[in-house]
Protein backbone atom coordinates (compact mmCIF):
# COMPACT_ATOMS: atom_id res chain seq x y z
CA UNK A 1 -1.86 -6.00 -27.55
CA UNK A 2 -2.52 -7.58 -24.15
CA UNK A 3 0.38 -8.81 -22.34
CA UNK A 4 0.01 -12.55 -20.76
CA UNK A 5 1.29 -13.28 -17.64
CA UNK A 6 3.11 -16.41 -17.01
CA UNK A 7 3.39 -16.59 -13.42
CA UNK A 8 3.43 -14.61 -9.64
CA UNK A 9 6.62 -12.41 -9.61
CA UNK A 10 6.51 -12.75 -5.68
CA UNK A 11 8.75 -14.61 -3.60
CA UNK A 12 10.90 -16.37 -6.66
CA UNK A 13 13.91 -15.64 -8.02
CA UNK A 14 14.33 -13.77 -11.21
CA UNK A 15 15.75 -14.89 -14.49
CA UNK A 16 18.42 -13.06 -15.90
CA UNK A 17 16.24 -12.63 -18.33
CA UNK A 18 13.38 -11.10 -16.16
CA UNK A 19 15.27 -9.24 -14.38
CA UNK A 20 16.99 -7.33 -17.15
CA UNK A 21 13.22 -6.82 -18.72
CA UNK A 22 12.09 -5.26 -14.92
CA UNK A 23 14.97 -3.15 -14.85
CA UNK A 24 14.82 -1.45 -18.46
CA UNK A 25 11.10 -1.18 -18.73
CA UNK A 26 11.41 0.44 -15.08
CA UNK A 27 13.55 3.05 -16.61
CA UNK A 28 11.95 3.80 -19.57
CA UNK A 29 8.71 4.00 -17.14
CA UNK A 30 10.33 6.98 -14.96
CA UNK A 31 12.62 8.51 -17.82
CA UNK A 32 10.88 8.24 -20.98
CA UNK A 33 11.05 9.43 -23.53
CA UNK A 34 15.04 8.17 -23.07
CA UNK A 35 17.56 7.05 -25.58
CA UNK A 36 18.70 3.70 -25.59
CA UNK A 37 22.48 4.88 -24.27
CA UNK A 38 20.95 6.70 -21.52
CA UNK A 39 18.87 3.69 -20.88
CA UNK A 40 22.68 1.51 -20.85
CA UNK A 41 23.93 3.94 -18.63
CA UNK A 42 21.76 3.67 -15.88
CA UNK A 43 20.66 0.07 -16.18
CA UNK A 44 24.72 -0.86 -16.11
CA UNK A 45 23.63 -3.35 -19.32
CA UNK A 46 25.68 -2.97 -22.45
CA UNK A 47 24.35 -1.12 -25.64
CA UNK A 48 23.82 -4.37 -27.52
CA UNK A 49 21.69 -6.07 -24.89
CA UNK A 50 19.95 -2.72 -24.09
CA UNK A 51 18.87 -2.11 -27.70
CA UNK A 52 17.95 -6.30 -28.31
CA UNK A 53 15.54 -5.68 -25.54
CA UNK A 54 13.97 -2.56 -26.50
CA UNK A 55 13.74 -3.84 -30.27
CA UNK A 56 11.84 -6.84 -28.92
CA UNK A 57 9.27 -4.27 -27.06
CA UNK A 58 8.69 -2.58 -29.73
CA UNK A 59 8.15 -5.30 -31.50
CA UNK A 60 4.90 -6.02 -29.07
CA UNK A 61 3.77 -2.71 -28.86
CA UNK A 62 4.99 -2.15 -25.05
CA UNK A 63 7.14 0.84 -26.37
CA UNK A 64 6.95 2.97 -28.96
CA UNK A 65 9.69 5.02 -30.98
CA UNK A 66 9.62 8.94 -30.78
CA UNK A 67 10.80 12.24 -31.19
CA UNK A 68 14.75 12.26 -32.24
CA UNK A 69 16.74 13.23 -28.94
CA UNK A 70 19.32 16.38 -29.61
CA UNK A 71 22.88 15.11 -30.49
CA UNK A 72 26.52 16.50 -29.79
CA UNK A 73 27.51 15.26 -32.87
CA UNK A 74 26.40 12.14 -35.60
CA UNK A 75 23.41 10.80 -35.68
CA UNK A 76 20.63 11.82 -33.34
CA UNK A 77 19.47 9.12 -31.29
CA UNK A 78 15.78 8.04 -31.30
CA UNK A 79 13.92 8.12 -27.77
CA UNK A 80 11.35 5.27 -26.24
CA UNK A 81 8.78 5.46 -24.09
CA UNK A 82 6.16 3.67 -22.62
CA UNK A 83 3.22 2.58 -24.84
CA UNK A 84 0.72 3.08 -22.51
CA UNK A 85 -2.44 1.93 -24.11
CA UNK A 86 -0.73 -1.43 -24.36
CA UNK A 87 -2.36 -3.14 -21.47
CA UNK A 88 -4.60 -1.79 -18.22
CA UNK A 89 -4.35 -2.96 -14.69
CA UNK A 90 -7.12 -3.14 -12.08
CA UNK A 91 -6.37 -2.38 -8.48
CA UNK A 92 -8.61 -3.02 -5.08
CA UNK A 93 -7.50 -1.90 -1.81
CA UNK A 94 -9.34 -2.23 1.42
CA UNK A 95 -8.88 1.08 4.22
CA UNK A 96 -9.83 1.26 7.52
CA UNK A 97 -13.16 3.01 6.01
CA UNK A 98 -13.21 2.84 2.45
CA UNK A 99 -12.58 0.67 -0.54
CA UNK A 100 -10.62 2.10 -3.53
CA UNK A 101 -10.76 0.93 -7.37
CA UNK A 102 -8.67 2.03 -9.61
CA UNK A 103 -8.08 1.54 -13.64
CA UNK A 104 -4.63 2.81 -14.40
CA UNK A 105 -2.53 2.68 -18.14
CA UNK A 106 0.72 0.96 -18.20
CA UNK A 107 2.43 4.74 -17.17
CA UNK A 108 0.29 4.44 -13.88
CA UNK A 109 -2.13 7.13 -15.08
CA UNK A 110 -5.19 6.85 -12.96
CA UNK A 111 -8.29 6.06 -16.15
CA UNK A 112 -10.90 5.33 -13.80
CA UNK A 113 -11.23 5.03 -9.54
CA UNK A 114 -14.07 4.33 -7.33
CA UNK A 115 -14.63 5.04 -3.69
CA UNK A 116 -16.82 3.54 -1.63
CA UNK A 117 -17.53 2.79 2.27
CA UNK A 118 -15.99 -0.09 3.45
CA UNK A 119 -18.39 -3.05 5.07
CA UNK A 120 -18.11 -3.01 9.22
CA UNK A 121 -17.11 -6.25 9.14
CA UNK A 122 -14.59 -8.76 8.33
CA UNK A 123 -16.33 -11.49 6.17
CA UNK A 124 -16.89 -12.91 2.96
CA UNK A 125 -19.25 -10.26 2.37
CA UNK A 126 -15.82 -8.20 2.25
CA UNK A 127 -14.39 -10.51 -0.76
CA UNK A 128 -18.01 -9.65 -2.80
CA UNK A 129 -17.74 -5.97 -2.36
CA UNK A 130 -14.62 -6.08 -3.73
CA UNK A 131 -15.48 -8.37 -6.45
CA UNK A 132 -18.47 -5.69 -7.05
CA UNK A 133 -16.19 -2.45 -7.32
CA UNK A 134 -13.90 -4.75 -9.97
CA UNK A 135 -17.56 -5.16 -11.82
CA UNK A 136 -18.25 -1.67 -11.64
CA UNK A 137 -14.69 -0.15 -12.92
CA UNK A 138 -14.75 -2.80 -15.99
CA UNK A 139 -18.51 -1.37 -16.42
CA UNK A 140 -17.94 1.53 -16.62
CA UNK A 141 -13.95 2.92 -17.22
CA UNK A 142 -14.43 2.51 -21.23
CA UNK A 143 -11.68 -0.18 -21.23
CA UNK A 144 -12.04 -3.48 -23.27
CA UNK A 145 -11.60 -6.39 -20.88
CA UNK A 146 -9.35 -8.24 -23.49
CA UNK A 147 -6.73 -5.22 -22.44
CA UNK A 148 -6.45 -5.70 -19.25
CA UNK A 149 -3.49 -7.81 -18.08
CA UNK A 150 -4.07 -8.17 -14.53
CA UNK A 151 -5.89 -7.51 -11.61
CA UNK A 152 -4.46 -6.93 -7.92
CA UNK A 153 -6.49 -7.34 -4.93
CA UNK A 154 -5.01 -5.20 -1.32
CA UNK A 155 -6.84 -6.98 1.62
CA UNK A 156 -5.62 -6.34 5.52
CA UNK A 157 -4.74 -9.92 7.15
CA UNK A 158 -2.37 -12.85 7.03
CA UNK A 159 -2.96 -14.15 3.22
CA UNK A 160 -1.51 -17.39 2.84
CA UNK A 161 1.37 -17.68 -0.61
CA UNK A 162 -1.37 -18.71 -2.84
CA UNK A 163 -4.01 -16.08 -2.18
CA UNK A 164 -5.77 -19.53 -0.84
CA UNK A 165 -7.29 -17.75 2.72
CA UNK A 166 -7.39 -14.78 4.68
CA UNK A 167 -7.25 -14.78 8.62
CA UNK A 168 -7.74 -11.36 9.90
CA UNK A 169 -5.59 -10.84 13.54
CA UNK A 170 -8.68 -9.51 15.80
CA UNK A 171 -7.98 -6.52 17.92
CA UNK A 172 -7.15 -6.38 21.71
CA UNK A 173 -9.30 -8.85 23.35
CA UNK A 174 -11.09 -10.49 20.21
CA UNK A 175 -10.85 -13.60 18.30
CA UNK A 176 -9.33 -13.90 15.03
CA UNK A 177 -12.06 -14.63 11.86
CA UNK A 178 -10.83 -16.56 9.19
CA UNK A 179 -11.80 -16.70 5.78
CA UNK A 180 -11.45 -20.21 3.77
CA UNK A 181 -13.10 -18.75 0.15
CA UNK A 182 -9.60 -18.63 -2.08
CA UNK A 183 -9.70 -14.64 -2.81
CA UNK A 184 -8.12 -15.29 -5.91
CA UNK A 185 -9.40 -18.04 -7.29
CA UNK A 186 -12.90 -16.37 -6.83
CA UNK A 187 -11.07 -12.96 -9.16
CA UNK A 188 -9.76 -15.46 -11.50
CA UNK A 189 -13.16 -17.70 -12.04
CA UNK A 190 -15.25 -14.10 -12.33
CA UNK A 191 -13.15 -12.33 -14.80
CA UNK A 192 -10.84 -14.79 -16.26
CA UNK A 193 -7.77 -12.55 -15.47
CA UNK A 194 -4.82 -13.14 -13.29
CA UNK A 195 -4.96 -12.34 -9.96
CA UNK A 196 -2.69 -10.95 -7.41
CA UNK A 197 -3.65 -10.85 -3.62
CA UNK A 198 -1.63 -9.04 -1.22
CA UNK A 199 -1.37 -8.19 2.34
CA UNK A 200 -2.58 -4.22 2.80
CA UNK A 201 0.35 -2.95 3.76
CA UNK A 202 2.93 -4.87 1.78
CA UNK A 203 1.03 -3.50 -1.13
CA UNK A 204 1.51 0.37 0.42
CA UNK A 205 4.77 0.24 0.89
CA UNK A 206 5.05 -1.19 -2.76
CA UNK A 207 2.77 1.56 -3.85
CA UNK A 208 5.07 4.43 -2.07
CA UNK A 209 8.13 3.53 -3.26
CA UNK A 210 6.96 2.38 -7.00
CA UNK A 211 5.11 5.55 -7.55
CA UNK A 212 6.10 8.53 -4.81
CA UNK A 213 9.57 8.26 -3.67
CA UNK A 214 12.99 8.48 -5.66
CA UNK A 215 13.76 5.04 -6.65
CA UNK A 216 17.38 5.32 -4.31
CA UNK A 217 15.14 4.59 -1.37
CA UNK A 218 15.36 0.90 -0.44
CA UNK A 219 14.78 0.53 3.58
CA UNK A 220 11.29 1.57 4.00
CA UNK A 221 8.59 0.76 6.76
CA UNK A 222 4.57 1.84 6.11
CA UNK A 223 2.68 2.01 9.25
CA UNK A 224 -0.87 0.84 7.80
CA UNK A 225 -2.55 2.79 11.03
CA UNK A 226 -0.56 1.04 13.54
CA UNK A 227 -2.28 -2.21 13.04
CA UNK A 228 -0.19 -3.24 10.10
CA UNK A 229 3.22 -2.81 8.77
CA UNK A 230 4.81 -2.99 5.32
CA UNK A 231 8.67 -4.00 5.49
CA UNK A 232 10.84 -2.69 1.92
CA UNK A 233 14.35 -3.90 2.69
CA UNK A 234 17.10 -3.83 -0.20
CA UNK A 235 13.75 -2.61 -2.13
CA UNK A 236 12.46 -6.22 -1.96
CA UNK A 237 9.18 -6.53 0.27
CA UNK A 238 10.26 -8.79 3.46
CA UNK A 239 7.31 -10.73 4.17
CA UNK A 240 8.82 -13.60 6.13
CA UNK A 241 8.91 -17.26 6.27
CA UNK A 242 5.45 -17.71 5.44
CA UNK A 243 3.88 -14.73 4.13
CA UNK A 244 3.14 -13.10 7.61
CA UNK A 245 5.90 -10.76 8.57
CA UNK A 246 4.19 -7.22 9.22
CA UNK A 247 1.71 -7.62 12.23
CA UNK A 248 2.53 -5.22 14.97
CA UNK A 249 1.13 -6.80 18.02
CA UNK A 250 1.11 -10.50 20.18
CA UNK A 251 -1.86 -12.15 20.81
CA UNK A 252 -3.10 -14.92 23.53
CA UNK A 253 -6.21 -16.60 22.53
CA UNK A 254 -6.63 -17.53 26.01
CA UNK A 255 -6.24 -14.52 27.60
CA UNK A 256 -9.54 -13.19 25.38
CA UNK A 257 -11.83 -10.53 27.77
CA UNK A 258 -8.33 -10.48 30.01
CA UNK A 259 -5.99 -8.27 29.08
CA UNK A 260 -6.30 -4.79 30.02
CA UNK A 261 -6.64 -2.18 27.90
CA UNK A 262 -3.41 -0.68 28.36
CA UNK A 263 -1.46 -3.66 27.25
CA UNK A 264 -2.37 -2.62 23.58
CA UNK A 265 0.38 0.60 24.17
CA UNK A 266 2.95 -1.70 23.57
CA UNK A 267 3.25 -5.44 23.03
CA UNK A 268 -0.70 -6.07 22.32
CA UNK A 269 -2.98 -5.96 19.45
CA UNK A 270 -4.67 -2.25 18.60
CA UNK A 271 -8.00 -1.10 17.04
CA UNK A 272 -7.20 0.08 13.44
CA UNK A 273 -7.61 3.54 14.86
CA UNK A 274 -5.39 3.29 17.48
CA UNK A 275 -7.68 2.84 20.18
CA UNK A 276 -8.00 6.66 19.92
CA UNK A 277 -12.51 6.59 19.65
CA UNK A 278 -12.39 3.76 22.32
CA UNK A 279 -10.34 6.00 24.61
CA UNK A 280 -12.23 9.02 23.77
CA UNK A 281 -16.06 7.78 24.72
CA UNK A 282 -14.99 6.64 27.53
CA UNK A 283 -13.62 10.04 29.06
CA UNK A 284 -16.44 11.33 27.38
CA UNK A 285 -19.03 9.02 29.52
CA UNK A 286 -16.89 10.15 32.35
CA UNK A 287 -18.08 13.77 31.61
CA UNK A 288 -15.04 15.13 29.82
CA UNK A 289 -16.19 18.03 27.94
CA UNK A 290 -16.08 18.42 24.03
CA UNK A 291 -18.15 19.20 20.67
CA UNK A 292 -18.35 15.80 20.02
CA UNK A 293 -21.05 15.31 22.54
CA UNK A 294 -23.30 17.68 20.69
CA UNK A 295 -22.36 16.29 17.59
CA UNK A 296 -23.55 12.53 18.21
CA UNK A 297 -26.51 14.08 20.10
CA UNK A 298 -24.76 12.37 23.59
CA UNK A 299 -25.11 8.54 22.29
CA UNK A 300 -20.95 7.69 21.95
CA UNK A 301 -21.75 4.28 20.42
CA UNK A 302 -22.50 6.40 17.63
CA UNK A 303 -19.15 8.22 17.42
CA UNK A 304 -16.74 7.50 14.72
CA UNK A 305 -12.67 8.28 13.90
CA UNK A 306 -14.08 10.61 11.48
CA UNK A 307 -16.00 12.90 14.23
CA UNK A 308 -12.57 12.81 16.40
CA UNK A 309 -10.67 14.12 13.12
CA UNK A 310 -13.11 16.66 12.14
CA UNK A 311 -13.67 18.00 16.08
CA UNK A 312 -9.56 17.93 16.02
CA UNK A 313 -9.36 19.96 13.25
CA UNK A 314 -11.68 22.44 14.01
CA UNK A 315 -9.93 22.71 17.13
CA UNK A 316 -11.98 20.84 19.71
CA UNK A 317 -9.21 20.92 22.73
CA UNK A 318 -10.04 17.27 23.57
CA UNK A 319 -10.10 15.69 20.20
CA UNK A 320 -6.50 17.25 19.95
CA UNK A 321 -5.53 15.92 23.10
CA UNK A 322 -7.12 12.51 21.87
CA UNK A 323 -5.28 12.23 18.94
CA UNK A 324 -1.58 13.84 20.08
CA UNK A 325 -1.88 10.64 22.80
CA UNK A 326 -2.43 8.57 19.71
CA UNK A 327 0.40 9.77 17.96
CA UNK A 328 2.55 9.05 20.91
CA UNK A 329 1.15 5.47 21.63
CA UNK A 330 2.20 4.87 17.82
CA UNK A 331 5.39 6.66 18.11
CA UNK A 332 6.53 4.50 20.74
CA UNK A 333 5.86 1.32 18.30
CA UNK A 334 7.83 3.21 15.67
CA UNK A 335 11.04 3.90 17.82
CA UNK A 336 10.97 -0.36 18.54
CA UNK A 337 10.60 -0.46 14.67
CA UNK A 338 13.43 2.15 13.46
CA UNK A 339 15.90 0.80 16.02
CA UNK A 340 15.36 -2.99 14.89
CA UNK A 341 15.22 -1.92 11.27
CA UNK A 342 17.13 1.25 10.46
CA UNK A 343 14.98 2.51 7.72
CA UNK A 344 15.58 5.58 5.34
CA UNK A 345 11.54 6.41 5.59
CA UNK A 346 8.67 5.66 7.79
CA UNK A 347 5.58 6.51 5.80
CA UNK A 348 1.92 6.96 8.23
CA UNK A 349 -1.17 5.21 5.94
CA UNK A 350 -4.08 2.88 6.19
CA UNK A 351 -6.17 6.27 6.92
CA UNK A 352 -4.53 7.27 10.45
CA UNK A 353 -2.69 9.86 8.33
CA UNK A 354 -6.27 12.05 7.88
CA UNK A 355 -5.65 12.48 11.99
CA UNK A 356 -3.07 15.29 10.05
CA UNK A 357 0.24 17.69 11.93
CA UNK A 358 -1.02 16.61 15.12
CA UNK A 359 -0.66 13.03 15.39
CA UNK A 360 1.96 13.38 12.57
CA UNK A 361 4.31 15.88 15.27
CA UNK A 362 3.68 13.80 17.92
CA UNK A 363 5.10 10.51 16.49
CA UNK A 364 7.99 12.32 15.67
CA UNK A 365 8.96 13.75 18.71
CA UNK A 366 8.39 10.27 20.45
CA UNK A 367 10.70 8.72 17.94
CA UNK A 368 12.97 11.22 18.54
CA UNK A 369 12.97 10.87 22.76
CA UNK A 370 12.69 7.03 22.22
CA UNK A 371 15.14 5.97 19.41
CA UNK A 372 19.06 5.68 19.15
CA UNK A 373 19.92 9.36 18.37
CA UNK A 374 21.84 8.23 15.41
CA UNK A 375 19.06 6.46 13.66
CA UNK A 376 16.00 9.29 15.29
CA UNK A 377 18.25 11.82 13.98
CA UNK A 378 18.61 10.39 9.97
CA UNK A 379 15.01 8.57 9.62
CA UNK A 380 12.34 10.63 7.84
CA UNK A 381 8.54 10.35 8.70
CA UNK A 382 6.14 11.27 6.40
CA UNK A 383 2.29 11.20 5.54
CA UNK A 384 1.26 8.54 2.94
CA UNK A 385 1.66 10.69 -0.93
CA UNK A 386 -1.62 8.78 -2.07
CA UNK A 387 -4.15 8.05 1.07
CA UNK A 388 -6.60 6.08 0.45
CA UNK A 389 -5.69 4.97 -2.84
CA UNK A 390 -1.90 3.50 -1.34
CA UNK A 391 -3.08 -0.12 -1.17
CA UNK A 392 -5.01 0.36 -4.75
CA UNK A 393 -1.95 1.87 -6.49
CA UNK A 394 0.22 -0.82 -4.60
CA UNK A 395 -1.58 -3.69 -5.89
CA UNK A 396 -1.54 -2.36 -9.54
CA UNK A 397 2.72 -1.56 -8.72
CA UNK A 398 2.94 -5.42 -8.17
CA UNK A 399 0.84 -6.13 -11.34
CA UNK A 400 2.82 -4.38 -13.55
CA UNK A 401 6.50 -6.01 -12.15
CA UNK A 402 5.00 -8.71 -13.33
CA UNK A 403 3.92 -7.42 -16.66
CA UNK A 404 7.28 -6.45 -17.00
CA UNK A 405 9.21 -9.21 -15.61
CA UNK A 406 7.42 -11.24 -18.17
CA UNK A 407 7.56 -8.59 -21.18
C-alpha cells in the first residue's frame, strides 16, 4: 500500500517518534534481511521498542518477515527486510548537460531512468522539461501512479524553503534570471503527488552519502562542477539561514561587463565548466594548435565541454593542458573549502567529473600545496559514484527520509 506523506522532513526537528522510524527503517534498508536484536544493537533502541516498531511495519506492508536467521541456541530469530514494492519514488535532476529521471523501489533499485539533453537555458521552459521527463517515466516504467509516494525535483539555484521560486546566480559578468512559477506547486497540481524541490547539489551530496558511502561518513562537501556546493555536516545537509548556503562565488550586479576574467579564479562567479571552453577558444583564436580545430571545422562558437573531454582523452596535448589548469583553478577553491570545513570527503559532480584522472590529479595536488597539511593530508577526494544520475538519486534519498520519517 502507498505510504502518505504528512509533511517536508527538511529543516524541522524530528519527533522521537520519527526519528526512531528513520533510524530503524535505515537499517533494515542497508542490512536486511536483519533480526530484530541486530536491528537493537545498532540502532542503540531497546528490544521492546525495536520489535513495536517493526510489528507496526509489517503491519503496513513496509517490511516483510523472512527466512529464519541461524541461532546459537533457542529459538531462531526471524529476519526483516524491506518490502520494496510497497511504494515508488520519482526523481529529476538537472546536470550541466543532461536531465536524469529515475523510478526507483523503496530498496533504491533503479525500475526505470531517462536521459535526455538539458535545455541551453535557464527558464521556465526548464521547469516543463522536467515536468515532461516525470510524464514520460509514469508513461512508461509499468508503475501504477496510486504507488508512488513522492516525487523529488534536483534543480541548480537558490530555491526559496517552500519550493515557491528559483533564482539562478548568473556566471562571471551576467545577471541573475529568476523564476517566480512555484516548481512545486506546478509537480503537485500535475500529478497530485507530493513534491520535494531541492537545490542540485544539496541533493548530491544527499545522494552520495545515502546510497555510495559507509553511513560513518558525516562531514562531506560535493563540488557540483565548481559552481555549486553541497555542505553534509553531522550528516545533516547545512543549507543556511535561508536555504542558500552552497554558492561558491560573490557577485556585484554593478560591476556587470567589469570584472575581468581572472577574478572568477578565486572570489568570483564561474561558468559551470569552469571557464575551461571559454579559456580554450580563446587560445585557440590566438592560433594555439589542437584537434579541436579540425573537429568544429575552425568555428569555436561551436565548441562544447564535451569536445575538450573527448580531445583530452584521446590525448590532444592542449585539451590536457586545458583541463589540468581547470583542475587547479578548482583545487584552489577546494583548499579555502577543506580548511574552513574539515571534511572527511570531497566528492567532484555536476558533470566536471567526465573531465576524468586529469583534472581529478590536479585538484589534488593543489589541495595538497594549498591546505593545512593536517587536514590535505586526512581529506579524501573522489569522483561522484553515480554521475549524472547524483542529483536524481539525491532527490529520491530525500523522498524516502520522509517516507520513513513518517512510516
Amino acid at each position: 500500500m502507498a505510504i502518505k506523506i504528512k509533511q517536508m522532513l527538511r529543516d524541522r526537528i524530528l519527533t522521537d517518534k520519527e526519528r526512531k522510524n528513520l533510524a530503524i527503517l535505515e537499517v533494515i534498508r542497508k542490512n536486511g534481511p536483519i533480526s530484530r536484536t541486530d536491528i537493537s544493537k545498532i540502532t542503540e533502541f531497546n528490544i521492546v521498542t525495536v520489535s513495536n516498531y517493526v510489528n507496526h511495519y509489517i503491519k503496513k506492508g513496509l517490511v516483510i518477515e523472512g527466512e529464519l536467521d541461524e541461532s546459537t541456541g533457542g529459538r531462531k530469530p526471524v529476519l526483516v527486510e524491506l518490502n520494496p514494492k510497497s511504494g515508488y519514488i520519482i526523481g529529476v535532476g538537472l546536470n550541466m548537460l543532461s536531465m536524469v529521471g529515475v523510478l526507483v523501489d523503496l530498496e533504491t533499485n533503479v525500475i526505470y531512468e531517462s536521459r535526455k539533453e538539458r535545455p541551453p537555458v535557464n527558464n521556465e521552459e526548464v521547469i516543463n522539461q522536467l515536468v515532461a521527463l516525470v510524464e514520460e517515466i509514469m508513461a512508461n516504467s509499468g508503475v501504477e501512479k496510486d504507488k508512488i509516494v513522492g516525487v523529488g525535483v534536483g534543480i541548480p539555484g537558490i530555491i526559496d524553503e517552500r519550493g515557491r521560486t528559483i533564482r539562478w546566480p548568473g556566471s562571471l559578468g551576467s545577471r541573475d534570471v529568476s523564476v517566480c512559477v512555484s516548481i512545486k506547486d506546478t509537480f503537485e497540481k500535475r500529478f497530485g503527488i507530493p513534491t520535494f524541490v531541492e537545490n542540485d547539489a544539496n541533493a548530491a551530496v544527499l545522494g552520495e552519502k545515502w546510497l555510495g558511502l559507509d553511513r560513518d561518513v558525516r562531514h562531506m562537501l560535493y563540488m557540483f562542477s565548481g559552481v555549486g556546493c553541497g555542505v553534509l555536516i553531522d550528516g545533516e545537509i547545512y543549507r543556511g539561514a535561508t536555504g542558500a548556503a552552497g554558492e561558491l562565488g560573490i557577485y556585484n550586479p554593478k560591476m556587470v561587463g567589469n570584472v575581468p576574467q581572472a577574478g572568477a579564479l578565486f572570489m568570483g562567479r564561474w561558468e559551470n565548466d569552469l571557464g575551461m571552453t571559454a579559456r580554450a577558444r580563446d587560445l585557440l583564436k590566438k592560433g594555439e594548435k589542437s584537434v579541436l580545430t579540425d573537429l568544429v571545422g575552425g568555428d569555436f562558437s561551436k565548441l562544447t565541454i564535451k569536445d575538450l573531454i573527448k580531445a583530452a582523452k584521446d590525448r590532444d596535448d592542449f585539451s590536457m593542458k586545458i583541463i589540468e589548469e581547470g583542475g587547479k583553478n578548482l583545487g584552489l577553491k577546494i583548499a579555502f573549502l577543506v580548511n574552513l570545513l574539515n571534511p572527511e570527503i570531497v566528492v567532484i559532480g555536476g558533470g566536471i567529473e567526465d573531465c576524468g584522472a586529469i583534472l581529478l590529479e590536479a585538484v589534488k595536488t593543489t589541495v595538497k600545496e594549498w591546505a593545512v597539511e593536517e587536514i590535505a593530508n586526512q581529506v579524501k577526494i573522489i569522483p561522484s559514484a553515480f554521475g549524472e544520475s547524483s542529483v536524481a538519486l539525491g532527490v529520491v534519498g530525500i523522498v524516502a527520509r520522509e517516507v520513513f520519517a513518517q512510516a
